[in-house]
N, C-alpha and C. Protein backbone atom coordinates (compact mmCIF):
# COMPACT_ATOMS: atom_id res chain seq x y z
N UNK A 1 -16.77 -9.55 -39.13
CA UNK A 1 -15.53 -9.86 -38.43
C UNK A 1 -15.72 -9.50 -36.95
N UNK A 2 -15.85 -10.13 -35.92
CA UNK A 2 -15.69 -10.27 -34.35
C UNK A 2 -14.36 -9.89 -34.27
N UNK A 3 -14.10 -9.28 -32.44
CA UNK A 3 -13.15 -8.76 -31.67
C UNK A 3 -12.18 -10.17 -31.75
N UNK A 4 -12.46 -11.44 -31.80
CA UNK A 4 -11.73 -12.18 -31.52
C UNK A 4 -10.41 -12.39 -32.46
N UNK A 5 -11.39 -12.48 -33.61
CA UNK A 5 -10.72 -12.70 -34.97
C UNK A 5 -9.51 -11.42 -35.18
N UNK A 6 -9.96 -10.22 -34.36
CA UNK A 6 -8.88 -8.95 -35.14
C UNK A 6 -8.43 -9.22 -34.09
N UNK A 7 -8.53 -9.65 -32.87
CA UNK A 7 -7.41 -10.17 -31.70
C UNK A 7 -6.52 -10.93 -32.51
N UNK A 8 -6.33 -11.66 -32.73
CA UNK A 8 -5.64 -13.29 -33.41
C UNK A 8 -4.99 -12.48 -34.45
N UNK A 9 -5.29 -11.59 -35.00
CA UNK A 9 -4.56 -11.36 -36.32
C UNK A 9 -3.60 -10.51 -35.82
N UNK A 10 -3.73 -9.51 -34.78
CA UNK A 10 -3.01 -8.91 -34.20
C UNK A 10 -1.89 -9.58 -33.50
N UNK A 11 -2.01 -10.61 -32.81
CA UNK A 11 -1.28 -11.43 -32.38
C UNK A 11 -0.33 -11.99 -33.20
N UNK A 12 -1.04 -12.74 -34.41
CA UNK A 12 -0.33 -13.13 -35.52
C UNK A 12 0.81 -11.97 -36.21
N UNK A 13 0.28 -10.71 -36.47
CA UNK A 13 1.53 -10.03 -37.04
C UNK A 13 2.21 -9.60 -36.03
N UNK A 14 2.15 -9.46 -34.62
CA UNK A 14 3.29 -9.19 -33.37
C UNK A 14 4.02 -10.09 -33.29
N UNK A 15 3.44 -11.58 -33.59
CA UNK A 15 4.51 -12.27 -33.66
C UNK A 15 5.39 -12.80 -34.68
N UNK A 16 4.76 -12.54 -35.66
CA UNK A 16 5.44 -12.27 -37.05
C UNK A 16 7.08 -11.34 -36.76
N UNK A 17 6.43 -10.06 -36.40
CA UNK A 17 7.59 -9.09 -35.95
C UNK A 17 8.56 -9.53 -35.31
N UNK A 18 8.20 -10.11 -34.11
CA UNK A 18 9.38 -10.76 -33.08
C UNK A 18 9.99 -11.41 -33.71
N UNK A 19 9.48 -12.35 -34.71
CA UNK A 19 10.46 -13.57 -35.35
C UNK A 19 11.30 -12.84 -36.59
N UNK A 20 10.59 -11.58 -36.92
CA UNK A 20 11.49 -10.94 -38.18
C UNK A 20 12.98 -10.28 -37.08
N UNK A 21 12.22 -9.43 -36.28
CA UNK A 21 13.32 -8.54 -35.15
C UNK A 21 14.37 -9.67 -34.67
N UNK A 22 14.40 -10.81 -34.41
CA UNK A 22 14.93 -12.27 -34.02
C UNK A 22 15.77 -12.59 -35.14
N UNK A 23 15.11 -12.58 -36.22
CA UNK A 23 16.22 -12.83 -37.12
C UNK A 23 16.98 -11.98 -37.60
N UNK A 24 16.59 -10.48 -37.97
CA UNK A 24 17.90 -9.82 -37.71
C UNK A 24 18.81 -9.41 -36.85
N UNK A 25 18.43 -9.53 -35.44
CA UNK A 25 19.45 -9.52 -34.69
C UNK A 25 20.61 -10.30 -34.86
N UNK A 26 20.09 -11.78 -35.10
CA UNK A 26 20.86 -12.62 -35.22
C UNK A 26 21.71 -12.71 -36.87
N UNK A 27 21.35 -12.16 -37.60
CA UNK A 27 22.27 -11.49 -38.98
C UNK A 27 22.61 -10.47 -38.48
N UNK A 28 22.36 -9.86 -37.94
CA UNK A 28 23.64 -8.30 -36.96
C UNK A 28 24.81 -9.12 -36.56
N UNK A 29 24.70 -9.81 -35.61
CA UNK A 29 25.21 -10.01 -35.02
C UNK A 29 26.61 -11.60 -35.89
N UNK A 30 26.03 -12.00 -36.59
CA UNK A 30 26.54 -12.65 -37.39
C UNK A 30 27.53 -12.08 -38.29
N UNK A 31 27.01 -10.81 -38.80
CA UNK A 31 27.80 -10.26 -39.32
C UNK A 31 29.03 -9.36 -38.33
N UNK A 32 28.67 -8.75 -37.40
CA UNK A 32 29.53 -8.31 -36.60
C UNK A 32 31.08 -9.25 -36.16
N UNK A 33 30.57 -10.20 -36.00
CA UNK A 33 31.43 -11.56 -35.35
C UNK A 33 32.17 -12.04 -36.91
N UNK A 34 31.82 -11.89 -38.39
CA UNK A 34 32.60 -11.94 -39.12
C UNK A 34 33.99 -10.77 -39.20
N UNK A 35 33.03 -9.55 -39.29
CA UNK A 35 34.10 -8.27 -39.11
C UNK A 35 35.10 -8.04 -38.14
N UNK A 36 34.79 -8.89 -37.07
CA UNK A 36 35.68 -9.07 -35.81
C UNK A 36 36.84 -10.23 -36.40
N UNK A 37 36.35 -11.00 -36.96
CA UNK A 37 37.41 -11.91 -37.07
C UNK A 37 38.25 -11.21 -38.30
N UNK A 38 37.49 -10.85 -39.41
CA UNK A 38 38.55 -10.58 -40.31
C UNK A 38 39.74 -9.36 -39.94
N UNK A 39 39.27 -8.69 -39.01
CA UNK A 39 39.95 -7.73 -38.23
C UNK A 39 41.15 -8.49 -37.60
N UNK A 40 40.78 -9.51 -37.13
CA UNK A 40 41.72 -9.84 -36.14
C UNK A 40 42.56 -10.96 -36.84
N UNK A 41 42.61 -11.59 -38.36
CA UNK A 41 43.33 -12.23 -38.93
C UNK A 41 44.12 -11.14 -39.47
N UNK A 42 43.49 -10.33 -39.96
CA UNK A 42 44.53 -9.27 -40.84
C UNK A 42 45.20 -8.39 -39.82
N UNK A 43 45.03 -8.31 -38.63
CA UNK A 43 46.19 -7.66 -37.78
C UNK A 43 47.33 -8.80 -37.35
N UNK A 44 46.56 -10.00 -37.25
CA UNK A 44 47.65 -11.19 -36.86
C UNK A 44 48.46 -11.26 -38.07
N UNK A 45 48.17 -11.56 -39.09
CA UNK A 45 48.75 -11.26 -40.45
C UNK A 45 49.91 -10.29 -40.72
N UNK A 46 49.39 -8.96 -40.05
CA UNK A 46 50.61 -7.77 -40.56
C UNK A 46 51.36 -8.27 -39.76
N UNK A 47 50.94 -8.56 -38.23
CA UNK A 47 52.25 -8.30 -37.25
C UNK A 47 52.76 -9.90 -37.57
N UNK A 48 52.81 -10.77 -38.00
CA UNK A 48 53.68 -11.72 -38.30
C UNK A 48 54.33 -11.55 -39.75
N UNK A 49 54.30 -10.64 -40.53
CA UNK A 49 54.92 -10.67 -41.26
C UNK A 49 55.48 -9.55 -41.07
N UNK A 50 55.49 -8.24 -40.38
CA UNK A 50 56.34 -6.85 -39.93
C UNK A 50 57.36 -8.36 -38.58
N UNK A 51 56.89 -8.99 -38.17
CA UNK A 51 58.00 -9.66 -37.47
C UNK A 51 58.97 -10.83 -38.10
N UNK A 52 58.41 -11.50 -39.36
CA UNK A 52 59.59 -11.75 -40.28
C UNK A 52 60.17 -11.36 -40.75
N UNK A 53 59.70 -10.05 -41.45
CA UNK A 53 60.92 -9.43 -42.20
C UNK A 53 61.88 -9.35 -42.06
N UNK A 54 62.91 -8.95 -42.66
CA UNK A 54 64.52 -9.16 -42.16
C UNK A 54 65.33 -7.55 -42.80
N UNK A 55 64.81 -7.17 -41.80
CA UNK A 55 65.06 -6.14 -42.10
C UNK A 55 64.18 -5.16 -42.16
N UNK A 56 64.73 -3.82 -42.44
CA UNK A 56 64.29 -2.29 -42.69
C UNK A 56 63.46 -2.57 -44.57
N UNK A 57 64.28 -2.82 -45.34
CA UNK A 57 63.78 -3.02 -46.58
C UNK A 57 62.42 -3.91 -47.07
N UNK A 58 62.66 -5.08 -45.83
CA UNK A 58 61.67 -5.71 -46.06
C UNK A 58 60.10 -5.80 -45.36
N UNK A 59 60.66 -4.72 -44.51
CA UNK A 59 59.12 -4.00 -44.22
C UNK A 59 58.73 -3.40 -44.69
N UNK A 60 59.71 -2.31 -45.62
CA UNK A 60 58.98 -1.64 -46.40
C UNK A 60 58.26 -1.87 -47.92
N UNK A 61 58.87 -3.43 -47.82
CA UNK A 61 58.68 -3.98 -49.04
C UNK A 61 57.05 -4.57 -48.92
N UNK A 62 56.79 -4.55 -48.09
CA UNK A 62 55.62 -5.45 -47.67
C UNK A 62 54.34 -4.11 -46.94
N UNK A 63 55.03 -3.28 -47.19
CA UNK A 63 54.07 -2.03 -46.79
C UNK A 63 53.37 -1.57 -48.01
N UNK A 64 54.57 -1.68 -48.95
CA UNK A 64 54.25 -0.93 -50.57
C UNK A 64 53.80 -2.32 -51.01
């Protein structure tokens, strides 16, 4: 086995890495941007229904 050949292979698994590190960033980040949204439906959610209620009872009805 020559310097060249363990060059190239070296190369080959660095860039292996980048494309693994690449794709989980991008599943981080995928997932982050889900948790953001479900965050932000279920707060839009409470506060439109704490602003229908009609009333004292029926907030608390919707709490329990």
């Amino acid at each position: 086995m020559n310097v060249s050949d363990v060059a190239e292979q070296i190369v080959a698994m660095q860039a292996q890495m980048f494309r693994t590190s690449m794709a989980l960033a991008a599943i981080k980040n995928a997932s982050e941007q889900q948790q953001q949204t479900a965050t932000t439906l279920l707060t839009e959610t409470a506060n439109s229904a704490a602003a229908s209620a009609d009333g004292r009872g029926a907030l608390l009805d919707i709490l329990v």
